[in-house]
N, C-alpha and C. Protein backbone atom coordinates (compact mmCIF):
# COMPACT_ATOMS: atom_id res chain seq x y z
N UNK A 1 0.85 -1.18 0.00
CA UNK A 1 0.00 0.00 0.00
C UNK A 1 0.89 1.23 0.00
N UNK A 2 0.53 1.79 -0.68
CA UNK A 2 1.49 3.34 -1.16
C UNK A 2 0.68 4.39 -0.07
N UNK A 3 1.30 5.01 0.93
CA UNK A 3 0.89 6.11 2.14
C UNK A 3 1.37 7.65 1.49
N UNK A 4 -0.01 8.21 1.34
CA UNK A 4 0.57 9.50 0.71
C UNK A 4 0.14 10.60 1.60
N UNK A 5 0.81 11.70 2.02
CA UNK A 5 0.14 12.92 2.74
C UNK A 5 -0.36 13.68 1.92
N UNK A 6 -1.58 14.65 2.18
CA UNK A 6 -1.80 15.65 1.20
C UNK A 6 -2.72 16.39 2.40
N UNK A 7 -2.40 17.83 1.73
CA UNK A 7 -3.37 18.99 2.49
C UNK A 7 -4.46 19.23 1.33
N UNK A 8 -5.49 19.90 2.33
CA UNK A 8 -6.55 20.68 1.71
C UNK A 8 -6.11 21.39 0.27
N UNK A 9 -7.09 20.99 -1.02
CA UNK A 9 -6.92 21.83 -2.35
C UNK A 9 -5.74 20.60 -2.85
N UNK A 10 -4.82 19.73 -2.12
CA UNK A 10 -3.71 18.74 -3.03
C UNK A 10 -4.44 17.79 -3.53
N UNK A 11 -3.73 16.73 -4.83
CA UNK A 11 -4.78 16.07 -5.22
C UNK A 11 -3.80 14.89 -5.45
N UNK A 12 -3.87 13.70 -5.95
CA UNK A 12 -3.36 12.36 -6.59
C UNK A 12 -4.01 11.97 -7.71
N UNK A 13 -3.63 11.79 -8.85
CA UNK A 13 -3.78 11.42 -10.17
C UNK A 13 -3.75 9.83 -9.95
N UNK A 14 -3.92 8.94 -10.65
CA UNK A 14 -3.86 7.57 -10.51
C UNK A 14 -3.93 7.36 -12.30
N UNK A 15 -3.11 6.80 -12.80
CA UNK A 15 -3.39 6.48 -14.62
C UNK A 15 -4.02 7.63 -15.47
N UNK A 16 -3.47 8.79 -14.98
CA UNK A 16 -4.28 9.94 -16.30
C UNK A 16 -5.03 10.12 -16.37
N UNK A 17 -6.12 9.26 -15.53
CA UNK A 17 -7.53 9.62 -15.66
C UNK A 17 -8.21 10.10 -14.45
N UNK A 18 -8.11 9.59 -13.19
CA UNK A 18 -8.71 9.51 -12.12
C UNK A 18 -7.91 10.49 -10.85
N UNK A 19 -8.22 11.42 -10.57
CA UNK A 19 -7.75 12.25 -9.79
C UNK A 19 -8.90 12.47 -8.23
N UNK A 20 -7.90 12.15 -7.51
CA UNK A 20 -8.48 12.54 -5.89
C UNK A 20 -8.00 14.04 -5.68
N UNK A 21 -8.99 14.51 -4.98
CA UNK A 21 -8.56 15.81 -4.20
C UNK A 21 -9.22 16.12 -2.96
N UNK A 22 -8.18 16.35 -2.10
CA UNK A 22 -8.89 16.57 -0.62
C UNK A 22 -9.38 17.97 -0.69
N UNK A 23 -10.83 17.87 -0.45
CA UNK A 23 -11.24 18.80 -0.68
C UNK A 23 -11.32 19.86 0.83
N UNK A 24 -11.54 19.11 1.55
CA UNK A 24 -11.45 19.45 3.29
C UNK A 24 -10.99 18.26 4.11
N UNK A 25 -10.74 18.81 5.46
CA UNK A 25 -9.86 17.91 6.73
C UNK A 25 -10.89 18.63 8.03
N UNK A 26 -11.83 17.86 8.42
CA UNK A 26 -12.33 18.20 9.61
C UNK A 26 -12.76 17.39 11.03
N UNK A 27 -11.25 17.80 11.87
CA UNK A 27 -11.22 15.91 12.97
C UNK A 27 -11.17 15.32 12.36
N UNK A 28 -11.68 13.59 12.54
CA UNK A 28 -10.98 12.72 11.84
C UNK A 28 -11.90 12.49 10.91
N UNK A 29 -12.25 13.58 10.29
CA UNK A 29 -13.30 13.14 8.87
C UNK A 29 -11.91 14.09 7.76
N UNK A 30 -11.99 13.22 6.57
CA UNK A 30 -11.60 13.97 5.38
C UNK A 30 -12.64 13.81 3.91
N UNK A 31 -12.82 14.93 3.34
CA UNK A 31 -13.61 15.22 2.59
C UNK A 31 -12.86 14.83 1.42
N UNK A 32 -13.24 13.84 0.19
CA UNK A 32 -12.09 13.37 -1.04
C UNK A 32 -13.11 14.07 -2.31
N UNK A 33 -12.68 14.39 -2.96
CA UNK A 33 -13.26 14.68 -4.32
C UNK A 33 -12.61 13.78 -5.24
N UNK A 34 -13.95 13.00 -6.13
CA UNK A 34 -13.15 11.96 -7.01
C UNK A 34 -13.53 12.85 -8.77
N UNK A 35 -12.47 12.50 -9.34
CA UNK A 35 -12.79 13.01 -10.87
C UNK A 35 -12.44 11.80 -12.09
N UNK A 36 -13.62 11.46 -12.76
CA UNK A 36 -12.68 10.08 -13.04
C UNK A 36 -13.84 9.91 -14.46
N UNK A 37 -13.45 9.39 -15.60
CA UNK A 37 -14.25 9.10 -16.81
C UNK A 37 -15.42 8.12 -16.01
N UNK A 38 -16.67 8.61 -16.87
CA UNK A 38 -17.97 8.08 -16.27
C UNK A 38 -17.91 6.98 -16.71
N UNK A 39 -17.47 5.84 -17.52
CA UNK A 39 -17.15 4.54 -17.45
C UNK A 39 -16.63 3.54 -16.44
N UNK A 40 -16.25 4.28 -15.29
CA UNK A 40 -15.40 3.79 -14.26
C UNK A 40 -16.34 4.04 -13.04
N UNK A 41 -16.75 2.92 -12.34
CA UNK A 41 -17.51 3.06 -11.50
C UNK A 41 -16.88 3.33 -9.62
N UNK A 42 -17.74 4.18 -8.99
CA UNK A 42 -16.96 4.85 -8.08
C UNK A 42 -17.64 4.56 -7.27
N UNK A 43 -17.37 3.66 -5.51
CA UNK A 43 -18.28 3.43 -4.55
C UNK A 43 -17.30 3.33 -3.31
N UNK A 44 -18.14 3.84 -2.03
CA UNK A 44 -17.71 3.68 -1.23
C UNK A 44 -17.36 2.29 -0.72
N UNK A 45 -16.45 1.81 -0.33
CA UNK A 45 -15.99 0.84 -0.13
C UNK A 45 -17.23 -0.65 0.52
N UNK A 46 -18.01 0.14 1.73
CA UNK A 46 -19.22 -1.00 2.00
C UNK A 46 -20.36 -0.81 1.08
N UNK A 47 -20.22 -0.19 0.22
CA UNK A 47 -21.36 -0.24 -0.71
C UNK A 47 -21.13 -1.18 -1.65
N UNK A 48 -19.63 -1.24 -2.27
CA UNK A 48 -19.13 -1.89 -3.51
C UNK A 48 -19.32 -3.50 -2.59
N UNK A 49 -18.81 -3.55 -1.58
CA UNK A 49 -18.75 -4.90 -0.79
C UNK A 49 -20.50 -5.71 -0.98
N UNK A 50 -21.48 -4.27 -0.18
CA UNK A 50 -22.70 -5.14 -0.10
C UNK A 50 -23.20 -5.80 -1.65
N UNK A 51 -22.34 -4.78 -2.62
CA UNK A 51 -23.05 -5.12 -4.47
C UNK A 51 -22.38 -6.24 -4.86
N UNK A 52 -21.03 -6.80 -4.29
CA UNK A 52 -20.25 -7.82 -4.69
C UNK A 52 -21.22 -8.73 -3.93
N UNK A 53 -21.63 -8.58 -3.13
CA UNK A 53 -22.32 -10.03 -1.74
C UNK A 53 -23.69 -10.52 -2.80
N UNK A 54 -24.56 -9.02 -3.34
CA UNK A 54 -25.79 -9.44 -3.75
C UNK A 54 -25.55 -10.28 -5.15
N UNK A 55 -24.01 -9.82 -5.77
CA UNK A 55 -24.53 -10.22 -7.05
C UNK A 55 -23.79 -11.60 -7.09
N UNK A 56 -23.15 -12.10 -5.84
CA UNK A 56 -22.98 -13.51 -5.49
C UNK A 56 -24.26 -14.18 -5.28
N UNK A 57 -25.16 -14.10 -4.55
CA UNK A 57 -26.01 -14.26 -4.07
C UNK A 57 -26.83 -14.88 -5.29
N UNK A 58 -27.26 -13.81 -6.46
CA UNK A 58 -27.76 -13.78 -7.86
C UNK A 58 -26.98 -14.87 -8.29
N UNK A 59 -26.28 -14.88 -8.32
CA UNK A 59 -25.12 -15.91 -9.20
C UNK A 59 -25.93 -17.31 -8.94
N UNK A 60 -25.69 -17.33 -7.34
CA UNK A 60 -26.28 -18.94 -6.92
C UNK A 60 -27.55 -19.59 -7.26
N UNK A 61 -28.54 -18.48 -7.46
CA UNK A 61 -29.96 -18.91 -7.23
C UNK A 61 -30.51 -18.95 -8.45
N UNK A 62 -31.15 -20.43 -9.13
CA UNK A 62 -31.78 -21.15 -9.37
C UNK A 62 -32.80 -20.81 -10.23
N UNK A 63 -32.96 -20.79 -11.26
CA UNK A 63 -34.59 -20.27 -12.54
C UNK A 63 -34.99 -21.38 -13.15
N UNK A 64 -35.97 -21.45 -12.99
CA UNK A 64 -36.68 -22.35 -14.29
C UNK A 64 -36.67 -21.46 -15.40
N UNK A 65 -37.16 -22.23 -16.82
CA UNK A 65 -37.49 -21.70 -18.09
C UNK A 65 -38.64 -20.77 -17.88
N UNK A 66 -39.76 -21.05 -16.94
CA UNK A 66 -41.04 -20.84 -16.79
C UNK A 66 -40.88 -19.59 -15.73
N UNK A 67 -40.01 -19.36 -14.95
CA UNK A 67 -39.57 -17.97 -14.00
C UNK A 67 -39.30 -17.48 -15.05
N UNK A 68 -38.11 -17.40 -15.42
CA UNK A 68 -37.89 -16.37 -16.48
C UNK A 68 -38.99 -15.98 -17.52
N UNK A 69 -39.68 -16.72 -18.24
CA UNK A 69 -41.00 -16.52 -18.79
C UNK A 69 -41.66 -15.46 -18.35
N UNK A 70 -42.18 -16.08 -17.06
CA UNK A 70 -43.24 -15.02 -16.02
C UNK A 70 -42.35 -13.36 -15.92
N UNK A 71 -41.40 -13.73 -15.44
CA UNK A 71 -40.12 -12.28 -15.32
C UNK A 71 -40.26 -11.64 -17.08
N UNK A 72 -40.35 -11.92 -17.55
CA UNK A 72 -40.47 -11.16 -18.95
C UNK A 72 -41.47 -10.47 -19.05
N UNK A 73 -42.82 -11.32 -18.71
CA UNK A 73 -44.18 -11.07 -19.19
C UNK A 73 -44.15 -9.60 -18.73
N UNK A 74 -43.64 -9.68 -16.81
CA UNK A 74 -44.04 -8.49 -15.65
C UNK A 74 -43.21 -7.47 -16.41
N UNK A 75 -42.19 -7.49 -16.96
CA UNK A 75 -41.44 -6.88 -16.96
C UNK A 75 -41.47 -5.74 -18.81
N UNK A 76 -42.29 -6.63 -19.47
CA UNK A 76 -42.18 -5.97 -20.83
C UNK A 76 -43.83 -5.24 -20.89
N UNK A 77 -44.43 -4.97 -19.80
CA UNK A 77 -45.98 -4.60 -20.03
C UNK A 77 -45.82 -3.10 -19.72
């Protein structure tokens, strides 16, 4: 893991595209500004976690021909 310091208004580039900037420092909260091509998806860390859990979850579970059927019908009206 690469440890970088930065003050308020400094920023980190990552590949040319994706730039952090601390935007504020208040106690132990810091404020990050992300700038990054809208192709690249950006989440707080337990958010990306709970979307990795659900779409395991999806992965595991089970359709008939006849679910998916019904899931079309609801879904194209």
């Amino acid at each position: 893991m690469l440890v970088l310091g930065r003050k308020k208004g400094e920023s980190i580039v990552i590949n040319d595209e994706i730039e952090l900037k601390i935007i504020s420092v208040e106690g132990d909260t810091v404020k990050i500004g992300v700038e990054a091509p809208k192709n690249i998806a950006i989440h707080r860390k337990e958010i990306y976690e709970a979307i990795q859990s659900e779409n395991k979850l999806a992965a595991m579970q089970e359709f008939s021909l006849d679910d998916l059927k019904a899931f079309q019908k609801r879904t194209s009206s």
